[in-house]
PDB file of N, CA and C in Angstrom:
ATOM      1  N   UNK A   1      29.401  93.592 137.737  1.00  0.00           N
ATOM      2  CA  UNK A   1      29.468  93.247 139.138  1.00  0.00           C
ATOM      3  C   UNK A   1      29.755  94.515 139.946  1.00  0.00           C
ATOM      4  N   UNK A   2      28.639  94.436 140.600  1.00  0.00           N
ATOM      5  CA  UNK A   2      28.894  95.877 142.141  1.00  0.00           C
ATOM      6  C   UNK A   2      30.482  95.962 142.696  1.00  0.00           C
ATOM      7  N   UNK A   3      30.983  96.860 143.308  1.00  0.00           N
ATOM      8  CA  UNK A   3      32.135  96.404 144.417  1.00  0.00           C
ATOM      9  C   UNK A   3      31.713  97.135 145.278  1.00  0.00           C
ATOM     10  N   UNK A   4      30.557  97.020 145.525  1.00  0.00           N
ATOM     11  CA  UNK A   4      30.336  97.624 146.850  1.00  0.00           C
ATOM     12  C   UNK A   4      29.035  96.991 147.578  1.00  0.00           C
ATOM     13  N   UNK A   5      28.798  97.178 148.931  1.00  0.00           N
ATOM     14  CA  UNK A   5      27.629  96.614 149.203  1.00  0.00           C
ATOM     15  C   UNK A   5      26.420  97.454 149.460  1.00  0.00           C
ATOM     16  N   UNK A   6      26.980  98.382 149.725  1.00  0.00           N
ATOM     17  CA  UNK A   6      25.866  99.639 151.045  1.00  0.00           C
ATOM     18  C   UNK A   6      26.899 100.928 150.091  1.00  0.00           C
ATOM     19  N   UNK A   7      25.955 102.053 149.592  1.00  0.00           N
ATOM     20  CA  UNK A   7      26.196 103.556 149.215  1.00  0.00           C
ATOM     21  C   UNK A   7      25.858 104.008 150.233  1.00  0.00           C
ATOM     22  N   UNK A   8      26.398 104.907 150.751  1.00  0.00           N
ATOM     23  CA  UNK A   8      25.485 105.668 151.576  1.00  0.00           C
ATOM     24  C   UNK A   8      25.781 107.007 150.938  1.00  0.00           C
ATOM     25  N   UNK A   9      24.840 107.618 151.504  1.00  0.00           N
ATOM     26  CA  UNK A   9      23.983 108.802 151.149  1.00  0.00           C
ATOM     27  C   UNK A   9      23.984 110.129 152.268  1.00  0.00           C
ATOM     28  N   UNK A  10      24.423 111.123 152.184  1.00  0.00           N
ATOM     29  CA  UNK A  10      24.779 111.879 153.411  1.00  0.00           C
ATOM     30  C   UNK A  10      23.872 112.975 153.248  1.00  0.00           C
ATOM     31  N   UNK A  11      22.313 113.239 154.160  1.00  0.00           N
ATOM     32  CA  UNK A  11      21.619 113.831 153.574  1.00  0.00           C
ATOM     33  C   UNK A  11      21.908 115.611 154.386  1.00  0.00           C
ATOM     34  N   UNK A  12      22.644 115.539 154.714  1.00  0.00           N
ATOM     35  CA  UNK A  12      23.005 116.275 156.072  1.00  0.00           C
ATOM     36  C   UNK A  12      24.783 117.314 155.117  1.00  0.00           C
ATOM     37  N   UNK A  13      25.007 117.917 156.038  1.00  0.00           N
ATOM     38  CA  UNK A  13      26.549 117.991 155.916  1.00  0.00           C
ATOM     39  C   UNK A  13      27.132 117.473 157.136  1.00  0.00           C
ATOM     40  N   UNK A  14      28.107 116.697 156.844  1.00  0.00           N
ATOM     41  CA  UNK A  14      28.777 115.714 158.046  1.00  0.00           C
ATOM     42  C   UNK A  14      29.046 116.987 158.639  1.00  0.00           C
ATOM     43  N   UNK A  15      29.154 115.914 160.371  1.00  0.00           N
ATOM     44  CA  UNK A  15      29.853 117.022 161.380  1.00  0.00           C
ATOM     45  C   UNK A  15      29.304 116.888 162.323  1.00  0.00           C
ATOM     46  N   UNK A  16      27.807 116.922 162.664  1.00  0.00           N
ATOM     47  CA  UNK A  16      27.001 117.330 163.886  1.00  0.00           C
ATOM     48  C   UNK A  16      25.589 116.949 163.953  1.00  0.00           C
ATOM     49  N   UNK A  17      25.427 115.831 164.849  1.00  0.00           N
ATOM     50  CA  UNK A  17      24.074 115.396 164.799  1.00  0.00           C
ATOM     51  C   UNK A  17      22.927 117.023 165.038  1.00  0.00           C
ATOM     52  N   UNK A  18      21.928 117.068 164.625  1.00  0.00           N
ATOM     53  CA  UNK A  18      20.546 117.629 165.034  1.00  0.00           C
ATOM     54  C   UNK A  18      20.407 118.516 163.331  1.00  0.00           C
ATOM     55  N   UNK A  19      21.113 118.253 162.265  1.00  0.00           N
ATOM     56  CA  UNK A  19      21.143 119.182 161.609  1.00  0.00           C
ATOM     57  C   UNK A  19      19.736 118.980 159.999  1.00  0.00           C
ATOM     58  N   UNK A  20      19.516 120.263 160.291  1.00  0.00           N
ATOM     59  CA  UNK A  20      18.179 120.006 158.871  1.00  0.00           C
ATOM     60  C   UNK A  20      18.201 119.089 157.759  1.00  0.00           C
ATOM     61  N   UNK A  21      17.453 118.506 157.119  1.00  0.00           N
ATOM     62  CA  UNK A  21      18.091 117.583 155.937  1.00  0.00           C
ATOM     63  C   UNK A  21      17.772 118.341 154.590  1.00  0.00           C
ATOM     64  N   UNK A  22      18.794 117.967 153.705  1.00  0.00           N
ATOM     65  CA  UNK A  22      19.015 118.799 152.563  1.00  0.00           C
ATOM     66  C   UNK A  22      18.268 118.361 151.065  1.00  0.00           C
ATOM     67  N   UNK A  23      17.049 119.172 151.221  1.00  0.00           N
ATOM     68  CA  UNK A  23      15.952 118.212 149.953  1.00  0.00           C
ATOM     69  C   UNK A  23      16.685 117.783 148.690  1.00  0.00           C
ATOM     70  N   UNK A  24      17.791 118.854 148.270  1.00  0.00           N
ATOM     71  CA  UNK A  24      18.440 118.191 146.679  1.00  0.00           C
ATOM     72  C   UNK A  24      18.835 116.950 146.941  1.00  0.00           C
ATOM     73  N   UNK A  25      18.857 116.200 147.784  1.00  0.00           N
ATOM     74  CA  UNK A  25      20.010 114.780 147.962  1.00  0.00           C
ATOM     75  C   UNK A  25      18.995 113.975 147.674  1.00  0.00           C
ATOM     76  N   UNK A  26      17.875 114.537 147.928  1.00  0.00           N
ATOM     77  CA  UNK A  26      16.398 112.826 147.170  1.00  0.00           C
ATOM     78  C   UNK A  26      16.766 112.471 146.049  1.00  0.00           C
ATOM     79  N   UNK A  27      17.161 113.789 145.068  1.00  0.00           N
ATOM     80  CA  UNK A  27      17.742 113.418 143.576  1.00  0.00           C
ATOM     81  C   UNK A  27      18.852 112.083 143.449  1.00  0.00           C
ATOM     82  N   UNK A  28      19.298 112.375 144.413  1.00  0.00           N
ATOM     83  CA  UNK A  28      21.141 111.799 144.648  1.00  0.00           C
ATOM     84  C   UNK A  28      20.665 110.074 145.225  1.00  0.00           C
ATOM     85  N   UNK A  29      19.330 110.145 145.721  1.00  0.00           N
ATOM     86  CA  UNK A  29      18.986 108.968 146.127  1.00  0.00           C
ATOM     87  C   UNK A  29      18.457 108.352 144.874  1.00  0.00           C
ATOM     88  N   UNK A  30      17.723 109.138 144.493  1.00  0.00           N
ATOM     89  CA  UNK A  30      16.606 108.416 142.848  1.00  0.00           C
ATOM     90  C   UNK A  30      17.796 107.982 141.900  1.00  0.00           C
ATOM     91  N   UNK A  31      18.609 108.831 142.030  1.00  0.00           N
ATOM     92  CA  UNK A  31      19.691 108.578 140.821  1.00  0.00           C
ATOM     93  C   UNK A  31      20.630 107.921 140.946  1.00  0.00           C
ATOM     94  N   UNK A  32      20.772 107.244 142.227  1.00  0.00           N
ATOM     95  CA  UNK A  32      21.664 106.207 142.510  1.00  0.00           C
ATOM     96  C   UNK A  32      20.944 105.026 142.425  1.00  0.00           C
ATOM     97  N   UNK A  33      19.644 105.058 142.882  1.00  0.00           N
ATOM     98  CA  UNK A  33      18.505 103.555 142.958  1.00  0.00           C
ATOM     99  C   UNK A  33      18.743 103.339 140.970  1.00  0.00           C
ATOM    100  N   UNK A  34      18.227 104.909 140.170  1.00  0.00           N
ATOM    101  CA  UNK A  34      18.455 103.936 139.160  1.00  0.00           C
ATOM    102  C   UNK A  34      19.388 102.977 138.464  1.00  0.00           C
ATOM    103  N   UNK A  35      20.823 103.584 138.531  1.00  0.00           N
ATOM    104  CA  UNK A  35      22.155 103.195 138.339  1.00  0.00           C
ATOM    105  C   UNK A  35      22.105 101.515 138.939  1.00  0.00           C
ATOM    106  N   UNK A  36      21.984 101.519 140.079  1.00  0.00           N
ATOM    107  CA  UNK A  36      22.002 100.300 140.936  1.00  0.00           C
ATOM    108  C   UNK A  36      21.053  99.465 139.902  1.00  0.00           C
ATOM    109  N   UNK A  37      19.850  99.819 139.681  1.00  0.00           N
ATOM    110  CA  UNK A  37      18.777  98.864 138.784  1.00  0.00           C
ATOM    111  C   UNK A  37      19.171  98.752 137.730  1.00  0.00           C
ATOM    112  N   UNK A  38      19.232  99.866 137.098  1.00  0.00           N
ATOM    113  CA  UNK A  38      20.334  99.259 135.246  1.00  0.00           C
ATOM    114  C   UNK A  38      21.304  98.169 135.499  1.00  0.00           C
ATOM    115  N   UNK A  39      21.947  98.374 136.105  1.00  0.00           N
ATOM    116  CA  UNK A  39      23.396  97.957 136.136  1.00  0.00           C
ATOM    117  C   UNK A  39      23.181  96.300 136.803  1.00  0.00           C
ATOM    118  N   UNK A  40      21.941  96.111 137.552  1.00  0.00           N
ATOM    119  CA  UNK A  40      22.283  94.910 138.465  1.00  0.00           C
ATOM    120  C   UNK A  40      22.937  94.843 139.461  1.00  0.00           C
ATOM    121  N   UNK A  41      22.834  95.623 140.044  1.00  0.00           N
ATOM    122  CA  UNK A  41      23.831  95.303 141.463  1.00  0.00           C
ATOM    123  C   UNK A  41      22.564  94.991 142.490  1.00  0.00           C
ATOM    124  N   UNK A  42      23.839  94.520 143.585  1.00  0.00           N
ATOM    125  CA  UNK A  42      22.974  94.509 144.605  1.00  0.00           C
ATOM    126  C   UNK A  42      23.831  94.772 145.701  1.00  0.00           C
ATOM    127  N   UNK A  43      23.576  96.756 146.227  1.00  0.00           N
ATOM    128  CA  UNK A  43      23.939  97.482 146.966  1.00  0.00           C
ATOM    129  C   UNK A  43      22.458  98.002 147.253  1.00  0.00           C
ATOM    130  N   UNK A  44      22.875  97.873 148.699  1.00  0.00           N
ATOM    131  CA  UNK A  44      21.693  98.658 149.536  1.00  0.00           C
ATOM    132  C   UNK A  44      22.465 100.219 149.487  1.00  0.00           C
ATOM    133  N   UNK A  45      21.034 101.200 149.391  1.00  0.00           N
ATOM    134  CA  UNK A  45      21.295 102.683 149.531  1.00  0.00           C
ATOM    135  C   UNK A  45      20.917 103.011 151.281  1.00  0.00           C
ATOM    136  N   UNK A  46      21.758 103.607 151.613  1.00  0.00           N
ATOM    137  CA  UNK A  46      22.140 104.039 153.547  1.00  0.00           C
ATOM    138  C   UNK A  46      21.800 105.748 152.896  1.00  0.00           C
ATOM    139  N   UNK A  47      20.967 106.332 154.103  1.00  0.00           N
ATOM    140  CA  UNK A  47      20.404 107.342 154.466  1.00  0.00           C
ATOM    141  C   UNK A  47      21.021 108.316 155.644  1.00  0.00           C
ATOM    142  N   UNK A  48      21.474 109.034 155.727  1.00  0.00           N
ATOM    143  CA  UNK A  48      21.983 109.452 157.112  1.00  0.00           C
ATOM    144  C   UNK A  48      21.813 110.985 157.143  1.00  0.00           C
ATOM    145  N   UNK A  49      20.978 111.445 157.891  1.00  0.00           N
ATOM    146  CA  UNK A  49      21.244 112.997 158.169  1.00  0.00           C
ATOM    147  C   UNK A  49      19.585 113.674 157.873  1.00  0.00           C
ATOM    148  N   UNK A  50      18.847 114.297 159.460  1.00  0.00           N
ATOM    149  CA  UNK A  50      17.779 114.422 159.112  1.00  0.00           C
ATOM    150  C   UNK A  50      16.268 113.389 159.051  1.00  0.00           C
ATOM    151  N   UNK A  51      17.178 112.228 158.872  1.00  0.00           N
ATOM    152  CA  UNK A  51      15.526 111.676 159.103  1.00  0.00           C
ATOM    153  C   UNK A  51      15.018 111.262 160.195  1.00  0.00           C
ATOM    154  N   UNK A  52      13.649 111.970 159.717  1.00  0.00           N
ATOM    155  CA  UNK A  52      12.408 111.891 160.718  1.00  0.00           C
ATOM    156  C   UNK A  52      11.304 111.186 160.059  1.00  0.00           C
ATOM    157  N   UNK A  53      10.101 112.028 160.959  1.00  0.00           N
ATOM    158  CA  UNK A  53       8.361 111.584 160.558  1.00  0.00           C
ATOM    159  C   UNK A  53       8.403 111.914 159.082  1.00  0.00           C
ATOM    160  N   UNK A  54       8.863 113.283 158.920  1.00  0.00           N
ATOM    161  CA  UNK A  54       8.875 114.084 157.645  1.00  0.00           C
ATOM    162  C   UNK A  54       9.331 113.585 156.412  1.00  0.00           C
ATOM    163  N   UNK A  55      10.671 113.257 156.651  1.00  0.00           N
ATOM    164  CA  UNK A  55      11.422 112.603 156.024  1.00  0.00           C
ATOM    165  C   UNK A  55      11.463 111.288 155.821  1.00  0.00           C
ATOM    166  N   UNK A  56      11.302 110.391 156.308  1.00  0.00           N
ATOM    167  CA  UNK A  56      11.170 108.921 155.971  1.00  0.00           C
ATOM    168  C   UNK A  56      10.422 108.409 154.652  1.00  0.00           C
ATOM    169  N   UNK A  57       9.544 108.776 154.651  1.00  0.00           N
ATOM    170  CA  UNK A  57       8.694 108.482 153.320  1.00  0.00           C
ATOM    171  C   UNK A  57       9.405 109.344 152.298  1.00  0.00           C
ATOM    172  N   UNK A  58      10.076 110.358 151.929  1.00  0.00           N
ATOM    173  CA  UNK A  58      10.276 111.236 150.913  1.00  0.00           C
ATOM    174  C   UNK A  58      11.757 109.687 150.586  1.00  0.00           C
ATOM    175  N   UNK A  59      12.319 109.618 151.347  1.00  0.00           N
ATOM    176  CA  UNK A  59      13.683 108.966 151.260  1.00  0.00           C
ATOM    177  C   UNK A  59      13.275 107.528 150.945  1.00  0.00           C
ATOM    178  N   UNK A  60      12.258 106.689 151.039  1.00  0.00           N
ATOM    179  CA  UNK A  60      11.815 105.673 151.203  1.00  0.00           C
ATOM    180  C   UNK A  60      11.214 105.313 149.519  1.00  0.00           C
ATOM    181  N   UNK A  61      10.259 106.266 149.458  1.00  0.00           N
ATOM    182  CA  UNK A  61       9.717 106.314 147.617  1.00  0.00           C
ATOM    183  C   UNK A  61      11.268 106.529 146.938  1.00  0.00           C
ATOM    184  N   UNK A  62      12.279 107.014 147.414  1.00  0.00           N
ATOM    185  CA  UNK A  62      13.524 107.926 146.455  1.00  0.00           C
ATOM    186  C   UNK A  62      14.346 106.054 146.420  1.00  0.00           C
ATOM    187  N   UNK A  63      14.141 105.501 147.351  1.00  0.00           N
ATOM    188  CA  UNK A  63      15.312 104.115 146.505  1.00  0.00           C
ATOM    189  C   UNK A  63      15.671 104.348 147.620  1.00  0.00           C
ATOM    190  N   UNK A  64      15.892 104.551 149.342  1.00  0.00           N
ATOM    191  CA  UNK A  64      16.582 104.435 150.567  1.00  0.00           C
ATOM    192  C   UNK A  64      15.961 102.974 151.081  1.00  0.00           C
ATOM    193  N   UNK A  65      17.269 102.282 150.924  1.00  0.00           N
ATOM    194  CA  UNK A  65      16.485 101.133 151.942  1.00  0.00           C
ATOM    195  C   UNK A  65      17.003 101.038 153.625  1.00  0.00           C
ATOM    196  N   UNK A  66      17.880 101.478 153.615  1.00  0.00           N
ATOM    197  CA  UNK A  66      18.588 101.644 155.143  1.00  0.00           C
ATOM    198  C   UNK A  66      18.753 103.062 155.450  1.00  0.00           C
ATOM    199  N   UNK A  67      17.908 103.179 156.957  1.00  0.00           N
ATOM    200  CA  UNK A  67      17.643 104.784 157.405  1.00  0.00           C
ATOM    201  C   UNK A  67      18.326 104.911 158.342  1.00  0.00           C
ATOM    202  N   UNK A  68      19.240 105.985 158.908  1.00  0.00           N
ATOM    203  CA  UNK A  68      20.069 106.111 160.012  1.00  0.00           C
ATOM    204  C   UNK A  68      19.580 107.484 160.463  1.00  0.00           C
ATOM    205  N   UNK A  69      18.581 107.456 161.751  1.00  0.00           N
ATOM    206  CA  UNK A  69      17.351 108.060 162.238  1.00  0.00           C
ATOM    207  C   UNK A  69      18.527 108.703 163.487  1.00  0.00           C
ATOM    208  N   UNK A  70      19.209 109.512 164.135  1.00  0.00           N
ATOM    209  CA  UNK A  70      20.011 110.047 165.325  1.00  0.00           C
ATOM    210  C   UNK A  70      18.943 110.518 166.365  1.00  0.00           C
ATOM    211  N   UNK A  71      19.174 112.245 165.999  1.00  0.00           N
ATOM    212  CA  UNK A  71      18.293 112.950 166.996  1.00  0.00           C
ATOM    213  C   UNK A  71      17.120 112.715 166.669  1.00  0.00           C
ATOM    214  N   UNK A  72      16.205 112.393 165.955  1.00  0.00           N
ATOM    215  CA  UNK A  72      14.680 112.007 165.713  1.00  0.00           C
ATOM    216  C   UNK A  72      14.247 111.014 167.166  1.00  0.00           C
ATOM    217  N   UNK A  73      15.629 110.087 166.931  1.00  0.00           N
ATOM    218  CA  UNK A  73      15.127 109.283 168.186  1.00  0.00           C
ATOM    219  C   UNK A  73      15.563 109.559 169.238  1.00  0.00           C
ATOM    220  N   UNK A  74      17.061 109.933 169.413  1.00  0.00           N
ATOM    221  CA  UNK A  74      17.284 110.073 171.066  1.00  0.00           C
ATOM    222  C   UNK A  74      16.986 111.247 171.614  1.00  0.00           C
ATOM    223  N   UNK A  75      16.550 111.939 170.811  1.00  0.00           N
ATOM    224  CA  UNK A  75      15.979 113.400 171.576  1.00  0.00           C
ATOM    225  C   UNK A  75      14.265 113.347 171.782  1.00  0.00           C
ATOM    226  N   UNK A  76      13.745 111.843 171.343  1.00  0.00           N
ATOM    227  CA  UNK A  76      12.348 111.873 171.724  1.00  0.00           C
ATOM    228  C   UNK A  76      12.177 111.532 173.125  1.00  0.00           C
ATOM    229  N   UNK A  77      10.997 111.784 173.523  1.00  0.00           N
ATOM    230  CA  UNK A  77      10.537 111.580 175.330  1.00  0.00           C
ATOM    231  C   UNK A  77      10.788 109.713 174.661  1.00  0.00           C
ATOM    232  N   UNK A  78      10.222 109.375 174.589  1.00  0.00           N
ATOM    233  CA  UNK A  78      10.253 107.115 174.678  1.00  0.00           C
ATOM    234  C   UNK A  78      10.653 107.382 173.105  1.00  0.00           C
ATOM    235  N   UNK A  79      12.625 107.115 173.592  1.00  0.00           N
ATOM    236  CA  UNK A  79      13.000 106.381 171.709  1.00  0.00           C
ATOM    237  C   UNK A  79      11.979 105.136 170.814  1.00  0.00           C
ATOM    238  N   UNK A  80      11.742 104.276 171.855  1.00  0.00           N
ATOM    239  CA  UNK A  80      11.667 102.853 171.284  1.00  0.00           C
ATOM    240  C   UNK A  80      10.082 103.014 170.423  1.00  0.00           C
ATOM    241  N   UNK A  81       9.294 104.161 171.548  1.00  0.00           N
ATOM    242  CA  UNK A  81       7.870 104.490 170.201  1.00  0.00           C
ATOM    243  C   UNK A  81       8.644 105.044 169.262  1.00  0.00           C
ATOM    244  N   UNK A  82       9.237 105.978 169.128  1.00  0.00           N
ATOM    245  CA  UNK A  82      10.056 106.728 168.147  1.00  0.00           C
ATOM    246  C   UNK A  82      10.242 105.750 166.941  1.00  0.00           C
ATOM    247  N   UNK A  83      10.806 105.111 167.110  1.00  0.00           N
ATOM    248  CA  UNK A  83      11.620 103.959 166.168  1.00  0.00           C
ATOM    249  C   UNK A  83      10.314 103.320 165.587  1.00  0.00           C
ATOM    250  N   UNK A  84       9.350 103.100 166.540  1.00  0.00           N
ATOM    251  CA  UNK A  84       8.069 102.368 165.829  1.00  0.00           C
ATOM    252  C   UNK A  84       7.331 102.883 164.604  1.00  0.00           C
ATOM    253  N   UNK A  85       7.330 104.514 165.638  1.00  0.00           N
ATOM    254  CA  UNK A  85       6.731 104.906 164.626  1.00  0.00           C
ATOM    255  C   UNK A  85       7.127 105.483 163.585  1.00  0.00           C
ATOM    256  N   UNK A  86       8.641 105.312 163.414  1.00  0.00           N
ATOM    257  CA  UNK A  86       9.406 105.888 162.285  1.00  0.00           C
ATOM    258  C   UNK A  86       9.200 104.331 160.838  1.00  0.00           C
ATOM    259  N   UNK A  87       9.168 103.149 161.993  1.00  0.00           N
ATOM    260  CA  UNK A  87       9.139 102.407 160.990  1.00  0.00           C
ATOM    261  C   UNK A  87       7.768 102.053 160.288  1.00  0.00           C
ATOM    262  N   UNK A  88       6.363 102.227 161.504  1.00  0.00           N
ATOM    263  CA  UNK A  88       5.102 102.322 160.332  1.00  0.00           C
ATOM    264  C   UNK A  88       5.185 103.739 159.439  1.00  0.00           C
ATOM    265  N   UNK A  89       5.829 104.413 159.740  1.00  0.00           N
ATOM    266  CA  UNK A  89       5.479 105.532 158.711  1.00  0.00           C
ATOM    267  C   UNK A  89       6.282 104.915 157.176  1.00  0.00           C
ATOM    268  N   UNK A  90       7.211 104.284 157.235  1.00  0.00           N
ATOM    269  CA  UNK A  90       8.593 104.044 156.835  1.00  0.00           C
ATOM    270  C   UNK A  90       7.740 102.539 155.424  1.00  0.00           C
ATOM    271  N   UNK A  91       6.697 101.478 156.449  1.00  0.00           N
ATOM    272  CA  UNK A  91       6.094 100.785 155.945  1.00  0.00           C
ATOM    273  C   UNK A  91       4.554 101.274 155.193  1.00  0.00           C
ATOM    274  N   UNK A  92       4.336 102.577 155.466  1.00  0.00           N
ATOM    275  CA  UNK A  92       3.322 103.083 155.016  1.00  0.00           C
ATOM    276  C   UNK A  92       3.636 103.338 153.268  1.00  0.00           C
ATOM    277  N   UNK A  93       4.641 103.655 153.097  1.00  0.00           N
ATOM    278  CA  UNK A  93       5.502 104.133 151.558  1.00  0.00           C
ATOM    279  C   UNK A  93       5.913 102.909 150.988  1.00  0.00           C
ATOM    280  N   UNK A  94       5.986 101.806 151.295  1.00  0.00           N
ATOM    281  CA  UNK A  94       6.408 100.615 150.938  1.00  0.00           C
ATOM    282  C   UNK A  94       8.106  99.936 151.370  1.00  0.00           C
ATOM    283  N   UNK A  95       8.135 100.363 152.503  1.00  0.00           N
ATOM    284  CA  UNK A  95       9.456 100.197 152.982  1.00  0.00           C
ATOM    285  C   UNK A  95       9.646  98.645 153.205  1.00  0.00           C
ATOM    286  N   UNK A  96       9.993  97.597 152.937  1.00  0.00           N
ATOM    287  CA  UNK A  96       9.829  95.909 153.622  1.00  0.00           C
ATOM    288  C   UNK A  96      11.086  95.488 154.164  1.00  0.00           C
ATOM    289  N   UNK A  97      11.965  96.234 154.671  1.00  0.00           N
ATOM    290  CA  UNK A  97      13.168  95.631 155.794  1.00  0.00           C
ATOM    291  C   UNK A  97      12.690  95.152 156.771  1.00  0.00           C
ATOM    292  N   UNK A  98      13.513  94.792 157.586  1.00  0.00           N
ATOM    293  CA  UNK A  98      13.334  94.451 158.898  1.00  0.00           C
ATOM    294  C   UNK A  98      14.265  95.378 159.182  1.00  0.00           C
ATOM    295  N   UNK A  99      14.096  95.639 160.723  1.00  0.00           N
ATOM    296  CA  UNK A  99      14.833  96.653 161.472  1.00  0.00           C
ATOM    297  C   UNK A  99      16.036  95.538 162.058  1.00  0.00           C
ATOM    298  N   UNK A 100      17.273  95.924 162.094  1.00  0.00           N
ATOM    299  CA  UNK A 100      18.464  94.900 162.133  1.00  0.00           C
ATOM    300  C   UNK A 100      18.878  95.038 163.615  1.00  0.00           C
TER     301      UNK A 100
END
């Protein structure tokens, strides 16, 4: 049995929204999705730091099911396309959430 519900995943170094995302942490995502699948749990993996257009799909194939998108969106001219199109890119990789 899990004791947890949601891992999250800090792809960033905490501290300061706008900051680059850090490619070794996809590992940290794959290797937590598998753990979670051996084991049976059922914890969603949380994403935070860095994602964008770029990024969404790399994090999405890696076992991320919950994306926490900052400056991608509020620093775009219209957030709300932002978000759209973060989420067809997001459904292009096989992403099937709903946005909450």
């Amino acid at each position: 049995m899990g004791l947890a519900d949601m891992l999250l995943i800090m792809t960033v170094n905490p501290g300061f929204g706008g900051q680059k995302f850090i490619p070794y942490t996809v590992e940290k995502i794959r290797h937590a999705r598998q753990i979670i699948e051996e084991r049976n749990y059922r914890c969603l993996i949380e994403v935070d730091g860095g994602i964008d257009a770029a990024t969404v799909p790399v994090v999405v194939k890696a076992g991320a099911e919950v994306l926490v998108a900052g400056s991608a969106i509020f620093e775009a001219p219209d957030p709300a396309r932002k978000v759209k199109e973060l989420l067809e890119i997001a459904s292009s990789v096989g992403y099937d959430r709903q946005l909450l």
